[in-house]
C-alpha atoms as a PDB file:
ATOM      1  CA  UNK A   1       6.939 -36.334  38.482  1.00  0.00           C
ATOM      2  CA  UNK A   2       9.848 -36.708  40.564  1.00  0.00           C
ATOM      3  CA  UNK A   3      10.242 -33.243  40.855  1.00  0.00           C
ATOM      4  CA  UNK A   4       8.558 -31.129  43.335  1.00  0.00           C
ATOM      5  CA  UNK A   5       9.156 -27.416  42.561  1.00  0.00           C
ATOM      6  CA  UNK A   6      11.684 -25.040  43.118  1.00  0.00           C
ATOM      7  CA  UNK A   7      13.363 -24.400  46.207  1.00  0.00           C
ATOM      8  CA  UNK A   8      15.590 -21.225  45.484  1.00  0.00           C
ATOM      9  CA  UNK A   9      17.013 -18.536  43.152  1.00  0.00           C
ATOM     10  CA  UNK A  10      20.241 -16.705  43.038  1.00  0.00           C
ATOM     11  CA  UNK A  11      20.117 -13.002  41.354  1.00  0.00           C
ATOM     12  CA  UNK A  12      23.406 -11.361  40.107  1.00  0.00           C
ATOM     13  CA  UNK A  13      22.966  -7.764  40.252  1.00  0.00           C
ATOM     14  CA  UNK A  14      25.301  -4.730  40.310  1.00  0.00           C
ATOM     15  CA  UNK A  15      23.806  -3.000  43.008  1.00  0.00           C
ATOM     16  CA  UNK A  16      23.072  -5.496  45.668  1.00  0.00           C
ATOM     17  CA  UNK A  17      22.593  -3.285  49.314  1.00  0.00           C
ATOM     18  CA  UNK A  18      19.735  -1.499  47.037  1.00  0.00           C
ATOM     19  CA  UNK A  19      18.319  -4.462  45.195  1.00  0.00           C
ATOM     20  CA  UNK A  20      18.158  -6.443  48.741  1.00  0.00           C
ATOM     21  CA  UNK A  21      15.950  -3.296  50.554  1.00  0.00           C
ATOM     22  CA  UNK A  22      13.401  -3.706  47.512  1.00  0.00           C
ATOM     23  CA  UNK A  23      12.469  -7.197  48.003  1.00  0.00           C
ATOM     24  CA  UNK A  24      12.145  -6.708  52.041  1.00  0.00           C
ATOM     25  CA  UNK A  25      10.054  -4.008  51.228  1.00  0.00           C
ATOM     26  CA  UNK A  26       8.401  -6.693  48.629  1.00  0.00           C
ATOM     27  CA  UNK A  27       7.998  -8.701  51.504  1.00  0.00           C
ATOM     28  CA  UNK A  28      10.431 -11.391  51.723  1.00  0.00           C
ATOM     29  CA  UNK A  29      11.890 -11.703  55.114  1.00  0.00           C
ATOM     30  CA  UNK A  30      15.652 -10.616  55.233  1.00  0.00           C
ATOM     31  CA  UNK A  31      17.532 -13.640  57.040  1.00  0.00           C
ATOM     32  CA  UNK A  32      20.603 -13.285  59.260  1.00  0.00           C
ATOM     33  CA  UNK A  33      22.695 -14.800  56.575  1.00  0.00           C
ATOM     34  CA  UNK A  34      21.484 -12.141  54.033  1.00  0.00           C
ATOM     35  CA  UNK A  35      19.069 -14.949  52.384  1.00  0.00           C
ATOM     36  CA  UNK A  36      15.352 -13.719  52.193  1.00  0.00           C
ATOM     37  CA  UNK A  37      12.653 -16.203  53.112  1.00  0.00           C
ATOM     38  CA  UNK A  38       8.659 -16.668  52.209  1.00  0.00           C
ATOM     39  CA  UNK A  39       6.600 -17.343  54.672  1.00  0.00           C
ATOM     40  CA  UNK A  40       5.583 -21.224  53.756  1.00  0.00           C
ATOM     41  CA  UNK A  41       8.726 -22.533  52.120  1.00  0.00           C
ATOM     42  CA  UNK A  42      11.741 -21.105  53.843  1.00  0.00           C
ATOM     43  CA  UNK A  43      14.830 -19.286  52.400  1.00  0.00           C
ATOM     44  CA  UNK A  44      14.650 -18.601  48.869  1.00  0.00           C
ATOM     45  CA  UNK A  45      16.434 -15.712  47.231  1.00  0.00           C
ATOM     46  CA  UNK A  46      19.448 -14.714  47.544  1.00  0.00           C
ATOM     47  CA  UNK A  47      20.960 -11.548  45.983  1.00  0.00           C
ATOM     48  CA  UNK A  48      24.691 -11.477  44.954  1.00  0.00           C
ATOM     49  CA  UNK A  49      27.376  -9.302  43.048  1.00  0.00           C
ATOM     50  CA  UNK A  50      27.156  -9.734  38.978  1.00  0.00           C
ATOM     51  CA  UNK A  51      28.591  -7.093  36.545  1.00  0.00           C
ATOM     52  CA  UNK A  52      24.907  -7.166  34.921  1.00  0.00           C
ATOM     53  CA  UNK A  53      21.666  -8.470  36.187  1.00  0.00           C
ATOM     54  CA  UNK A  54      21.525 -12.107  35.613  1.00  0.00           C
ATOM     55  CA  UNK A  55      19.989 -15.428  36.935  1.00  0.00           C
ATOM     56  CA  UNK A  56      23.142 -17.151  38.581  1.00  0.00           C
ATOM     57  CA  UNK A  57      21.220 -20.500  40.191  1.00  0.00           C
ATOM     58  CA  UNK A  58      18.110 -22.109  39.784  1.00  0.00           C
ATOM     59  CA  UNK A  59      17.268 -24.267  42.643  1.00  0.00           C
ATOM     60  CA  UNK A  60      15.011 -27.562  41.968  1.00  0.00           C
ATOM     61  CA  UNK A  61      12.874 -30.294  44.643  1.00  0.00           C
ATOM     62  CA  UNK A  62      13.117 -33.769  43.739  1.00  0.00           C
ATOM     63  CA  UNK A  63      12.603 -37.004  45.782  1.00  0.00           C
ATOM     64  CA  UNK A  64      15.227 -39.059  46.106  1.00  0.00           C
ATOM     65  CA  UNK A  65      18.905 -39.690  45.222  1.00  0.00           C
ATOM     66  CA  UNK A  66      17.500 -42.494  42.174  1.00  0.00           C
ATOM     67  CA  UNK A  67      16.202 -38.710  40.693  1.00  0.00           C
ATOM     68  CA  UNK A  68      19.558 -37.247  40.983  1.00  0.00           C
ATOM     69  CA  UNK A  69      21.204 -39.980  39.435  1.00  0.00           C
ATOM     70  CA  UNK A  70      19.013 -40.686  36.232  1.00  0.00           C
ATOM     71  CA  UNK A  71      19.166 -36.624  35.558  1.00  0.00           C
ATOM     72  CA  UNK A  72      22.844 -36.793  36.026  1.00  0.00           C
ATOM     73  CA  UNK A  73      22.438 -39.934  33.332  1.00  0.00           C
ATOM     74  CA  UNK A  74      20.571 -37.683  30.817  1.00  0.00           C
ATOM     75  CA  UNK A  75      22.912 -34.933  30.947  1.00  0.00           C
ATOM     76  CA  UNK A  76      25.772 -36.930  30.472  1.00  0.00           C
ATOM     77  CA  UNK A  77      23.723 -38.023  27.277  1.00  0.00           C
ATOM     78  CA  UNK A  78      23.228 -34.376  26.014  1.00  0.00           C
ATOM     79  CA  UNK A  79      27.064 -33.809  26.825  1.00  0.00           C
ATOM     80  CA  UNK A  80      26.432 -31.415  29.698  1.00  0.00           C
ATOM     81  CA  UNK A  81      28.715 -32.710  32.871  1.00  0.00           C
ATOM     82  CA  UNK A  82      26.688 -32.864  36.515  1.00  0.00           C
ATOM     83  CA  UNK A  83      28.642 -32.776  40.113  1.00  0.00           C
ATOM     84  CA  UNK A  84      26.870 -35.246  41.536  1.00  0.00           C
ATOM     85  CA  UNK A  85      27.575 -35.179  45.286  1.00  0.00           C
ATOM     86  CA  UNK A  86      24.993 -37.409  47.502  1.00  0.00           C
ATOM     87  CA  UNK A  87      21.552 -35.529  47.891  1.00  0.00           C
ATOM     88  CA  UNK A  88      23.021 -32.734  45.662  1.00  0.00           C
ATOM     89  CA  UNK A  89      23.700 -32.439  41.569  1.00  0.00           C
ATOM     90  CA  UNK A  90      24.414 -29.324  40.036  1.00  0.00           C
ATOM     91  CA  UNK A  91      24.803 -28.512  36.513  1.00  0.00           C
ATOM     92  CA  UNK A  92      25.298 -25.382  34.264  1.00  0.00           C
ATOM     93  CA  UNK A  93      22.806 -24.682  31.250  1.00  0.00           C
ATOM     94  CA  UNK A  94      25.138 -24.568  28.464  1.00  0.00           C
ATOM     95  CA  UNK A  95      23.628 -21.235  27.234  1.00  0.00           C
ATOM     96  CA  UNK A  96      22.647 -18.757  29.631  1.00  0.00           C
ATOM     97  CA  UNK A  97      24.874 -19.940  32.003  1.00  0.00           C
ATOM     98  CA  UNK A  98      22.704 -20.417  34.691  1.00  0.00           C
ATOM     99  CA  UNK A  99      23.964 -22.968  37.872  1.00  0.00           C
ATOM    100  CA  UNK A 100      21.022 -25.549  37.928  1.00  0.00           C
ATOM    101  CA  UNK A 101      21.063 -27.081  41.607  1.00  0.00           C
ATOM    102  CA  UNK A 102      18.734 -30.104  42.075  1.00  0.00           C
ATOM    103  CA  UNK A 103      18.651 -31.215  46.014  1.00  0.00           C
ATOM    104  CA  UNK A 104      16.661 -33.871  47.622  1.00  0.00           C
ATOM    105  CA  UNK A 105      14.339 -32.276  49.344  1.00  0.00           C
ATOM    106  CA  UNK A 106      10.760 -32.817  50.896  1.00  0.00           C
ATOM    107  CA  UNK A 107       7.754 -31.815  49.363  1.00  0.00           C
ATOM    108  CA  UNK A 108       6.422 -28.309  50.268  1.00  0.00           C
ATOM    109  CA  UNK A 109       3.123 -28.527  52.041  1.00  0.00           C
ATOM    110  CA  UNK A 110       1.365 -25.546  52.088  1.00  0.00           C
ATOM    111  CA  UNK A 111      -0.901 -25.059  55.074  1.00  0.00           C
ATOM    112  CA  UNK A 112      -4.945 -24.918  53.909  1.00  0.00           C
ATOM    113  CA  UNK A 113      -6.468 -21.984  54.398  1.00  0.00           C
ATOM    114  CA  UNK A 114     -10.054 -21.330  53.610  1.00  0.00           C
ATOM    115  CA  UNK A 115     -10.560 -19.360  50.287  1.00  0.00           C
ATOM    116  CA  UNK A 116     -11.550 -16.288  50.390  1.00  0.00           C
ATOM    117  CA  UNK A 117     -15.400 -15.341  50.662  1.00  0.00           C
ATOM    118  CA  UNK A 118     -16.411 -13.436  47.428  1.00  0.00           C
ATOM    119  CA  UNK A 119     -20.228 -12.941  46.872  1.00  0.00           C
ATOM    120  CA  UNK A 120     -21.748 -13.389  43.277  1.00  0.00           C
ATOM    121  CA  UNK A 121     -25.042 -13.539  41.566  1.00  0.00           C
ATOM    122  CA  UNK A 122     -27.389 -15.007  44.101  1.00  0.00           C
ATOM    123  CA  UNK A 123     -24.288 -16.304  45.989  1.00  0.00           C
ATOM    124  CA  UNK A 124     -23.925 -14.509  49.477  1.00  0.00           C
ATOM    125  CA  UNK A 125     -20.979 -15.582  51.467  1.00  0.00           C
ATOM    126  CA  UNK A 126     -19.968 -12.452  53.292  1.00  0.00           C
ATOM    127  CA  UNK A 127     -21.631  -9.662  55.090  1.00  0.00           C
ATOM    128  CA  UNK A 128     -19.628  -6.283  55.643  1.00  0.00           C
ATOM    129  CA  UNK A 129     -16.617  -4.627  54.287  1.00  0.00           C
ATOM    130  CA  UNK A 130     -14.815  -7.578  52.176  1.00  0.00           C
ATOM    131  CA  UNK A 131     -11.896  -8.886  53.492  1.00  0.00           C
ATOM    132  CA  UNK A 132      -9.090  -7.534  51.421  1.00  0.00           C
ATOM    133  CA  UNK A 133     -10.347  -4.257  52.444  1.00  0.00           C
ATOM    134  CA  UNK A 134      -9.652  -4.835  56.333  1.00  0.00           C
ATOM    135  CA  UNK A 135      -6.363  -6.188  56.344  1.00  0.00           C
ATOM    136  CA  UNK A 136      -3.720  -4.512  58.199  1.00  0.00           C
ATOM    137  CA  UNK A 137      -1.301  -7.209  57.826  1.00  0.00           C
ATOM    138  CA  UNK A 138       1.768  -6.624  55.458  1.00  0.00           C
ATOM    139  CA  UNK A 139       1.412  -8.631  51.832  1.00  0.00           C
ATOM    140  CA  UNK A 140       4.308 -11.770  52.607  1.00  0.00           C
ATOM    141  CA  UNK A 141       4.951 -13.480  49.379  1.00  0.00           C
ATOM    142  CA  UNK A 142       3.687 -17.749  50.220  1.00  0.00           C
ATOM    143  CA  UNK A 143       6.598 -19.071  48.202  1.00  0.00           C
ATOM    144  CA  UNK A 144       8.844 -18.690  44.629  1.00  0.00           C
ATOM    145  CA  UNK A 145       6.445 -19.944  41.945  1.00  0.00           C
ATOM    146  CA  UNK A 146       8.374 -18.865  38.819  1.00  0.00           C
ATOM    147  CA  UNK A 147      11.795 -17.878  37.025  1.00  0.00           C
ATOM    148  CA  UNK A 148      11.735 -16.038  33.682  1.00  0.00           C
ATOM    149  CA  UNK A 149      14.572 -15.790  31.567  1.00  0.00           C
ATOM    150  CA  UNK A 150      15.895 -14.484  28.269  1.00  0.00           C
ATOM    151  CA  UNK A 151      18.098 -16.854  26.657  1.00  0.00           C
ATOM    152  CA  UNK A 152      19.959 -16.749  23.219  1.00  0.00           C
ATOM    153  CA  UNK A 153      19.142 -20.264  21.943  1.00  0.00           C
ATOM    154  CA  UNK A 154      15.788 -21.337  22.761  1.00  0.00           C
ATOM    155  CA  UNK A 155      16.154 -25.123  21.674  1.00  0.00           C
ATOM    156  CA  UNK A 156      19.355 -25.600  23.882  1.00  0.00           C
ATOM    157  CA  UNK A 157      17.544 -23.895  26.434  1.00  0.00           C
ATOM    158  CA  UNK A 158      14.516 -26.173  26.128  1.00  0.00           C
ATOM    159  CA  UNK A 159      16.579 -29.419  25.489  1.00  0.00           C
ATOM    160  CA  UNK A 160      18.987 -28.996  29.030  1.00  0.00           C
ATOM    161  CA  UNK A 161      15.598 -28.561  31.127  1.00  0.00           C
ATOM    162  CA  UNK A 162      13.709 -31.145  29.527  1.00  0.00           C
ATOM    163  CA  UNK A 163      15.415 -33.423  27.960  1.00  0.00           C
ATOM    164  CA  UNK A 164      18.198 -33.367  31.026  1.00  0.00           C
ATOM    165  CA  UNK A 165      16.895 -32.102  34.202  1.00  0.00           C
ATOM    166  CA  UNK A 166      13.219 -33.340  33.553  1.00  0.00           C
ATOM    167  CA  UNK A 167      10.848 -30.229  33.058  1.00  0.00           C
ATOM    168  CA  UNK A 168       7.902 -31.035  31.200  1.00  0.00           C
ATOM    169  CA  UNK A 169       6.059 -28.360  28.433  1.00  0.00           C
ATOM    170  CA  UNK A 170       3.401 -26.778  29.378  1.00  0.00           C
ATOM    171  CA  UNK A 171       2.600 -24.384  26.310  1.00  0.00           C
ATOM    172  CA  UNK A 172       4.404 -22.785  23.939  1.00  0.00           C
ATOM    173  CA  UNK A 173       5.183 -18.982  22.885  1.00  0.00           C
ATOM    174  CA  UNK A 174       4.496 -19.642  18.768  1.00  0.00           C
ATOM    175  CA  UNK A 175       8.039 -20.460  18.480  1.00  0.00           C
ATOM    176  CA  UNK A 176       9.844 -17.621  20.846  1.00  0.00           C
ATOM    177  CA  UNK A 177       9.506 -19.810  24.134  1.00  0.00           C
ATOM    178  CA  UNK A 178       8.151 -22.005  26.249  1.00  0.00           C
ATOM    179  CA  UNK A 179       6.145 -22.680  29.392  1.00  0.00           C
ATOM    180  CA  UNK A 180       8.106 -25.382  31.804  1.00  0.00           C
ATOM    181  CA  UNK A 181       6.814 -27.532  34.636  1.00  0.00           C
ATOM    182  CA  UNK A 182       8.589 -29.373  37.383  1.00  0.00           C
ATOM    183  CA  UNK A 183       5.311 -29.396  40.073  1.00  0.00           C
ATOM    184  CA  UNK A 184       1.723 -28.940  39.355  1.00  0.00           C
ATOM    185  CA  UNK A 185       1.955 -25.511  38.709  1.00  0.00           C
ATOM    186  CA  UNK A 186       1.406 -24.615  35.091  1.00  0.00           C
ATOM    187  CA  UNK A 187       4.979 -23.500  35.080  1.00  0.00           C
ATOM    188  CA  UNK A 188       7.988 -22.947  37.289  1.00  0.00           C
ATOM    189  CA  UNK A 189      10.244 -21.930  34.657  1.00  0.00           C
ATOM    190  CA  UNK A 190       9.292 -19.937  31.057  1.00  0.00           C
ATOM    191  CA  UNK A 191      12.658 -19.520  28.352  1.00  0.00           C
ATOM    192  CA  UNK A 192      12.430 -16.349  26.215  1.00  0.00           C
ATOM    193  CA  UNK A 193      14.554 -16.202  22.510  1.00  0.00           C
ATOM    194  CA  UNK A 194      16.276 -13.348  23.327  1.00  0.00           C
ATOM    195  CA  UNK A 195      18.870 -11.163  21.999  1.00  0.00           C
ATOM    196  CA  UNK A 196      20.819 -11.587  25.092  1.00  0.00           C
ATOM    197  CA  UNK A 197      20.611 -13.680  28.235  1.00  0.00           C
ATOM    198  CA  UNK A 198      19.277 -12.205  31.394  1.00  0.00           C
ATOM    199  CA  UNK A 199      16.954 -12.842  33.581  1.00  0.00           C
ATOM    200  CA  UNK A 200      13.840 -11.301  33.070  1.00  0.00           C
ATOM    201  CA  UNK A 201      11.042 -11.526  36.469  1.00  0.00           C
ATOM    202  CA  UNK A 202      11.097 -13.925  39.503  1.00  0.00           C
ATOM    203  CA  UNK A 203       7.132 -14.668  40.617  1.00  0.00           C
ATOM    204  CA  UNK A 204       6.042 -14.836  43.933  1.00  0.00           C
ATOM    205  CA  UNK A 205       2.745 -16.377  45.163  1.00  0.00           C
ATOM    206  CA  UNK A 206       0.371 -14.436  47.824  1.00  0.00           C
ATOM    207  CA  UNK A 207      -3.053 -15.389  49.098  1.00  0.00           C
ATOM    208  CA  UNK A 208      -5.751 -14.014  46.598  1.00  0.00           C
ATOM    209  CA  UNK A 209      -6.211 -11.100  44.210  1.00  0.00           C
ATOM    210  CA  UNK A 210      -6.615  -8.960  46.846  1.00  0.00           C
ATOM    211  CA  UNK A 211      -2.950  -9.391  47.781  1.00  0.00           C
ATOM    212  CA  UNK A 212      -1.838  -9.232  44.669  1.00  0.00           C
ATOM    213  CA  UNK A 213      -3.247  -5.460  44.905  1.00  0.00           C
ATOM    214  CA  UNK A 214      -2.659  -4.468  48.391  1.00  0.00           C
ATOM    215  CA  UNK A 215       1.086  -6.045  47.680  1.00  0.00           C
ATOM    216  CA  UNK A 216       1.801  -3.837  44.707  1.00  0.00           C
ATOM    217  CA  UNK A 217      -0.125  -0.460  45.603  1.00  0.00           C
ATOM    218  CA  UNK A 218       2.393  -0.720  48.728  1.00  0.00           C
ATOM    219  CA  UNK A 219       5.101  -0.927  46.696  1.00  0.00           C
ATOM    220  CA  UNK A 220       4.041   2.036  44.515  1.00  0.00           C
ATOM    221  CA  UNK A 221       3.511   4.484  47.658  1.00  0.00           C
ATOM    222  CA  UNK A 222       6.530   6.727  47.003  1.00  0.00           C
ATOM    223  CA  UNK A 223       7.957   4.637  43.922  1.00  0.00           C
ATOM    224  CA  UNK A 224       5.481   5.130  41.437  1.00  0.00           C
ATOM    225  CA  UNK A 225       9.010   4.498  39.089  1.00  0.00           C
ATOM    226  CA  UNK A 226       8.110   0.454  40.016  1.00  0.00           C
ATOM    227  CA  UNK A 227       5.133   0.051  38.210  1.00  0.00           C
ATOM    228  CA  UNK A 228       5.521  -1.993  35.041  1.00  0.00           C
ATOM    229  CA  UNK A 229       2.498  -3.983  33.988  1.00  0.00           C
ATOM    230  CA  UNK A 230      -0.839  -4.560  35.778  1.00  0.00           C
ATOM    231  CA  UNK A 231      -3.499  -5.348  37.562  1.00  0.00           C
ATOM    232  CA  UNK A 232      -4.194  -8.659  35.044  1.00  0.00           C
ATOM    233  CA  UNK A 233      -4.944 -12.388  34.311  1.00  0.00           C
ATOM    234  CA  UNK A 234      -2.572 -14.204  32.220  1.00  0.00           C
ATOM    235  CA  UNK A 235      -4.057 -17.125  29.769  1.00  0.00           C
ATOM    236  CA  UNK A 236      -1.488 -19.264  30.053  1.00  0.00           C
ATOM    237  CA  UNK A 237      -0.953 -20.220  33.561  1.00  0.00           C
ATOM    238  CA  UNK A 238      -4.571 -18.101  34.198  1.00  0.00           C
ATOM    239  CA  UNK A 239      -2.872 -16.258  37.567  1.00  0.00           C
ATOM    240  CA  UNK A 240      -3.655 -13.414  38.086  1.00  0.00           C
ATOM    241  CA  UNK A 241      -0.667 -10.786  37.972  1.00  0.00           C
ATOM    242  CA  UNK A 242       0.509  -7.436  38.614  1.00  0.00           C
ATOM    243  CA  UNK A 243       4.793  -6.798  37.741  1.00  0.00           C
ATOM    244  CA  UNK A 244       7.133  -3.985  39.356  1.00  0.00           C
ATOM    245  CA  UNK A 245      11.231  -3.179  38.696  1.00  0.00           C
ATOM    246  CA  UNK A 246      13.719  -3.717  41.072  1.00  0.00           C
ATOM    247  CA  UNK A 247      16.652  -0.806  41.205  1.00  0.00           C
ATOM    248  CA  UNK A 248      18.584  -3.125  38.712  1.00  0.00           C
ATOM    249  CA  UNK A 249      15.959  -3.941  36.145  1.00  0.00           C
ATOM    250  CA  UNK A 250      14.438  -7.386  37.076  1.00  0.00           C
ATOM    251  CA  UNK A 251      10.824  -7.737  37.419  1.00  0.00           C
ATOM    252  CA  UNK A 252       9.289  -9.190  40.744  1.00  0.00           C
ATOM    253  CA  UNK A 253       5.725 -10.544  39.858  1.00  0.00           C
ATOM    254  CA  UNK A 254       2.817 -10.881  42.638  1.00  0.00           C
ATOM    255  CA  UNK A 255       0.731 -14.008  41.348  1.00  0.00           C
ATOM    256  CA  UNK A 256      -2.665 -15.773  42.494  1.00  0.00           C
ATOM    257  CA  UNK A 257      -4.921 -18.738  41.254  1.00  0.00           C
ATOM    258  CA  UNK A 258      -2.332 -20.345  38.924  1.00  0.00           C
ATOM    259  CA  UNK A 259      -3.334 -22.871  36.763  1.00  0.00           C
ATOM    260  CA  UNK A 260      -2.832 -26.667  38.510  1.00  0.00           C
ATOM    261  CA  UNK A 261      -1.928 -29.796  36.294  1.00  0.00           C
ATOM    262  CA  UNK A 262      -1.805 -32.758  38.355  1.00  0.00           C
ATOM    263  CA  UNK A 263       1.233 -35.761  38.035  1.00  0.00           C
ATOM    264  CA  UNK A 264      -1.768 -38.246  36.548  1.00  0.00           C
ATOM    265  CA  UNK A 265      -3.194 -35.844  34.209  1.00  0.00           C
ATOM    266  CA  UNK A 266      -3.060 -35.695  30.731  1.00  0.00           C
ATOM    267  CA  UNK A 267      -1.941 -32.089  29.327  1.00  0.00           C
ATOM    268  CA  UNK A 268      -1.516 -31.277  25.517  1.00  0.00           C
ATOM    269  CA  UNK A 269       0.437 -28.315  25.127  1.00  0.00           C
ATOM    270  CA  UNK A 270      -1.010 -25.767  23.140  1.00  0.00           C
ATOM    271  CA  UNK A 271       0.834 -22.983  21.064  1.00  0.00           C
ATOM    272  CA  UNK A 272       0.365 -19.308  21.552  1.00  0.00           C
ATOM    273  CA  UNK A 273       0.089 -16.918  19.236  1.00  0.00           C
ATOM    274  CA  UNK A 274       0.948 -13.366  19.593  1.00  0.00           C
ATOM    275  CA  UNK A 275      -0.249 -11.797  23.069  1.00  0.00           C
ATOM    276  CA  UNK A 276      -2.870 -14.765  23.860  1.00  0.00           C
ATOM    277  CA  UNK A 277      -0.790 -16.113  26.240  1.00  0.00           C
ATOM    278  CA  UNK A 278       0.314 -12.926  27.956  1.00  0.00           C
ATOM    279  CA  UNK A 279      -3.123 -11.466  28.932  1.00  0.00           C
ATOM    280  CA  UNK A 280      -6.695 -12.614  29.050  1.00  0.00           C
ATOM    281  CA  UNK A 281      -7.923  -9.235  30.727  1.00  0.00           C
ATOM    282  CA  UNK A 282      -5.940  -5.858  31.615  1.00  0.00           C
ATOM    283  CA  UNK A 283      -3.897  -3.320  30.137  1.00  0.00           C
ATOM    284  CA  UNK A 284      -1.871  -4.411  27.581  1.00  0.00           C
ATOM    285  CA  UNK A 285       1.794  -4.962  28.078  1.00  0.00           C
ATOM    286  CA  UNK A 286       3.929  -2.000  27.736  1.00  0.00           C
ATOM    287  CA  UNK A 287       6.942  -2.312  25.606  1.00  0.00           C
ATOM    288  CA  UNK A 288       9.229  -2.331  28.379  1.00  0.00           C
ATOM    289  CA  UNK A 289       7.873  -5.543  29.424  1.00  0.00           C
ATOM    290  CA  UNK A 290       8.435  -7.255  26.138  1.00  0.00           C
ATOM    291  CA  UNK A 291      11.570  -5.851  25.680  1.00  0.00           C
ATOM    292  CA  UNK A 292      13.254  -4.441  28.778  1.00  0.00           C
ATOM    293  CA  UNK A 293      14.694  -0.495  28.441  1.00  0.00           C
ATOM    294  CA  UNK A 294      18.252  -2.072  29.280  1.00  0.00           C
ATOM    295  CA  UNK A 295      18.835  -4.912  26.593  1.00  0.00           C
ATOM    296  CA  UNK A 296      21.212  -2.491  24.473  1.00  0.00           C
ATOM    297  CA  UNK A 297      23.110  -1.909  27.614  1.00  0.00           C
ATOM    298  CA  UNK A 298      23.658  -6.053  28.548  1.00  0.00           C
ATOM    299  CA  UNK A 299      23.942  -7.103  24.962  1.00  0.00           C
ATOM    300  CA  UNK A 300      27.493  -4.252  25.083  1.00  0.00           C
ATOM    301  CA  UNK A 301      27.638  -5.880  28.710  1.00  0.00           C
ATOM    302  CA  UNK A 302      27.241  -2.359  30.432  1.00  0.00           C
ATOM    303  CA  UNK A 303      26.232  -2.435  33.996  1.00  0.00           C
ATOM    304  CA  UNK A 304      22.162  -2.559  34.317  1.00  0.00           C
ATOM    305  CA  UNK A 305      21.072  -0.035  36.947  1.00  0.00           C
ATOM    306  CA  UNK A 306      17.870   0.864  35.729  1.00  0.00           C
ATOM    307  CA  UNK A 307      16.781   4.820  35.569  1.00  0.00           C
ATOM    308  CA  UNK A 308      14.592   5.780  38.712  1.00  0.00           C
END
């Protein structure tokens, strides 16, 4: 795949100054150009001014300018026009309106780190306290694994990442959306048939499920109002998950242990039915999640500040 991932997103919310302290205290590292950074792959959100909460650009790897210009080839085909300007294209999904940026750029390396020891059934490979109990370090998200959006036409949806900027299917949502690739990850981007376009979580990888914990019980000291879904496993995908609200209405997602599909390897979609691809273990998913408390508000276009 000559894609490599996703480099960036751009939120539009109303209420920026208070949507940018949340994800510091999410831990993403505030930049001095207002840009917030993970800790293995550099800037990559950025938090703007949009009359409702929205994805405004989806940033994409790929490998070389030959990329660039065969995606700029296929769009032209679908009838969606590409600003193709040296190591850069960008391009606006017809639907949702989301600014698609795809940048030469070199492939993320993540530094190896030694799993974590976890002892099992005649399996010792710790003594003492386990680890995630001892940390004192802050939870810093690794890097942006995932975009989730709700989009009014599926198929369009679908057809501009696929069929134009490359994304390949990894599963399916019975017929309400659809799992995309564009690295090994089982997905980087997932479309929702929605009644309205917004964006609905960002996903941000830490170390183990440990983090995933110690990441979101910080975030609930003092704001139990964040809590939305978890501690889980998805099915598809398989990470394990746990999802809080931002002051205007996204979801932020701490994920571990996602599903890997490598370039070479053969991968049949398979279709989901009902919540088999949300969950494998957990609580079940609260209403909210399904359908966020604020659709009403963006379908009328209202401003989304969520109730705290």
């Amino acid at each position: 795949m000559s894609l490599h991932g996703l480099s960036h997103v751009i939120i539009g919310v109303p209420n920026v100054a208070e949507t940018q302290s949340y994800y510091s205290d999410f831990g993403l590292s505030q930049q001095a150009d207002g840009g917030f950074a993970t800790q293995d792959a550099g800037t990559q959100l950025r938090v703007v001014h949009a009359p409702t909460r929205r994805l405004v650009e989806l940033g994409v790897r790929a490998d070389d300018a030959d990329d660039l210009a065969r995606i700029a080839t296929t769009l032209g085909g679908l009838g969606v026009a590409a600003d193709l300007d040296g190591d850069v294209l960008v391009a606006t999904e017809p639907v949702a309106g989301i600014r698609v940026r795809v940048a030469v750029l070199p492939r993320l390396r993540q530094a190896r780190q030694e799993p974590t020891p976890y002892n099992g059934p005649g399996r010792i490979e710790r003594t003492g306290r386990a680890p995630g109990l001892v940390r004192t370090t802050p939870v810093q998200p690794r890097r942006l694994g995932h975009a989730v959006i709700g989009t009014t036409d599926l198929a369009s949806t679908m057809r501009f990442f696929v069929d134009g900027i490359g994304f390949k299917v990894s599963d399916h949502i019975g017929d309400k959306g659809a799992f995309m690739r564009c690295s090994n990850d089982h997905h980087n981007f997932l479309a929702l048939q929605a009644p309205v376009n917004y964006l609905h979580h960002t996903s941000w990888q830490v170390d183990d499920i440990d983090d995933v914990g110690r990441g979101a019980m910080n975030m609930l000291e003092g704001h139990p109002e964040r809590h939305i879904w978890g501690m889980g496993r998805h099915f598809a995908g398989s990470n394990f998950f746990w999802y809080l609200k931002d002051p205007a209405g996204n979801f932020s997602e701490y994920f571990s242990d996602m599903d890997v599909i490598p370039e070479e390897e053969i991968w049949e979609p398979e279709v989901l039915q009902g919540a088999q691809g949300l969950f494998s273990w957990g609580p079940p998913p609260p209403p909210s999640f399904l359908s966020p408390d604020d659709l009403a508000g963006l379908m009328t276009g209202a401003h989304s500040i969520s109730s705290r």
